[in-house]
Protein backbone atom coordinates (compact mmCIF):
# COMPACT_ATOMS: atom_id res chain seq x y z
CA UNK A 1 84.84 -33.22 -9.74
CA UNK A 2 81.19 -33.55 -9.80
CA UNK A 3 81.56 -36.11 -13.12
CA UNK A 4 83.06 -38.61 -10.52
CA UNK A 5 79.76 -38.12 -7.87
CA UNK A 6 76.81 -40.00 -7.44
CA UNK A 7 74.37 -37.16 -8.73
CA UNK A 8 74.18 -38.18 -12.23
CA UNK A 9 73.32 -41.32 -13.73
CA UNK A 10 72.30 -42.70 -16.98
CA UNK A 11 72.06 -38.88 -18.62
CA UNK A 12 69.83 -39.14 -21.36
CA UNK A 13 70.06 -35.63 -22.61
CA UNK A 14 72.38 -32.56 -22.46
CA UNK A 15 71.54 -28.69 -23.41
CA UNK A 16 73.66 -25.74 -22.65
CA UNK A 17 71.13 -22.44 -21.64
CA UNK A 18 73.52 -19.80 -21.57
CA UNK A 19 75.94 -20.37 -18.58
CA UNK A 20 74.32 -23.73 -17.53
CA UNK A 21 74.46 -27.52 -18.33
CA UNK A 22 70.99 -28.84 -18.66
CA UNK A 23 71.40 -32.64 -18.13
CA UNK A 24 67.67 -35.36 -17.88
CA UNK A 25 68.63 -38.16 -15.45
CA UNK A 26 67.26 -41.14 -15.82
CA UNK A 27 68.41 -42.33 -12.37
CA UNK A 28 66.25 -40.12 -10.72
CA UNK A 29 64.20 -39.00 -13.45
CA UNK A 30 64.85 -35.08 -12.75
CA UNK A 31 66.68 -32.69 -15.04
CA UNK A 32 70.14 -31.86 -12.94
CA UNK A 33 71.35 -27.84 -13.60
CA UNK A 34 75.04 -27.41 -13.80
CA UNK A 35 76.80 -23.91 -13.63
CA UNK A 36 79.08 -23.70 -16.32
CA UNK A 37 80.07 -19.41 -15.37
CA UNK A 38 83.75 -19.83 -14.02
CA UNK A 39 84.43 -19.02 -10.07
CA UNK A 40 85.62 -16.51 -8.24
């Protein structure tokens, strides 16, 4: 669900570091950390 949020706009680059998205946002120019380790 968070694809559909506000948090990320205009990505500009995507890395995967071991269990995590690593995605630069040129909205806000930060770098936005996404857990990619399933849930309980």
């Amino acid at each position: 669900m968070w694809l559909t949020g506000g948090d990320i706009g205009d990505p500009n680059a995507l890395e995967i570091d071991g269990d995590r998205l690593l995605v630069g946002n040129n909205a806000d120019q930060s770098l936005k950390s996404i857990d990619l380790a399933p849930g309980p």
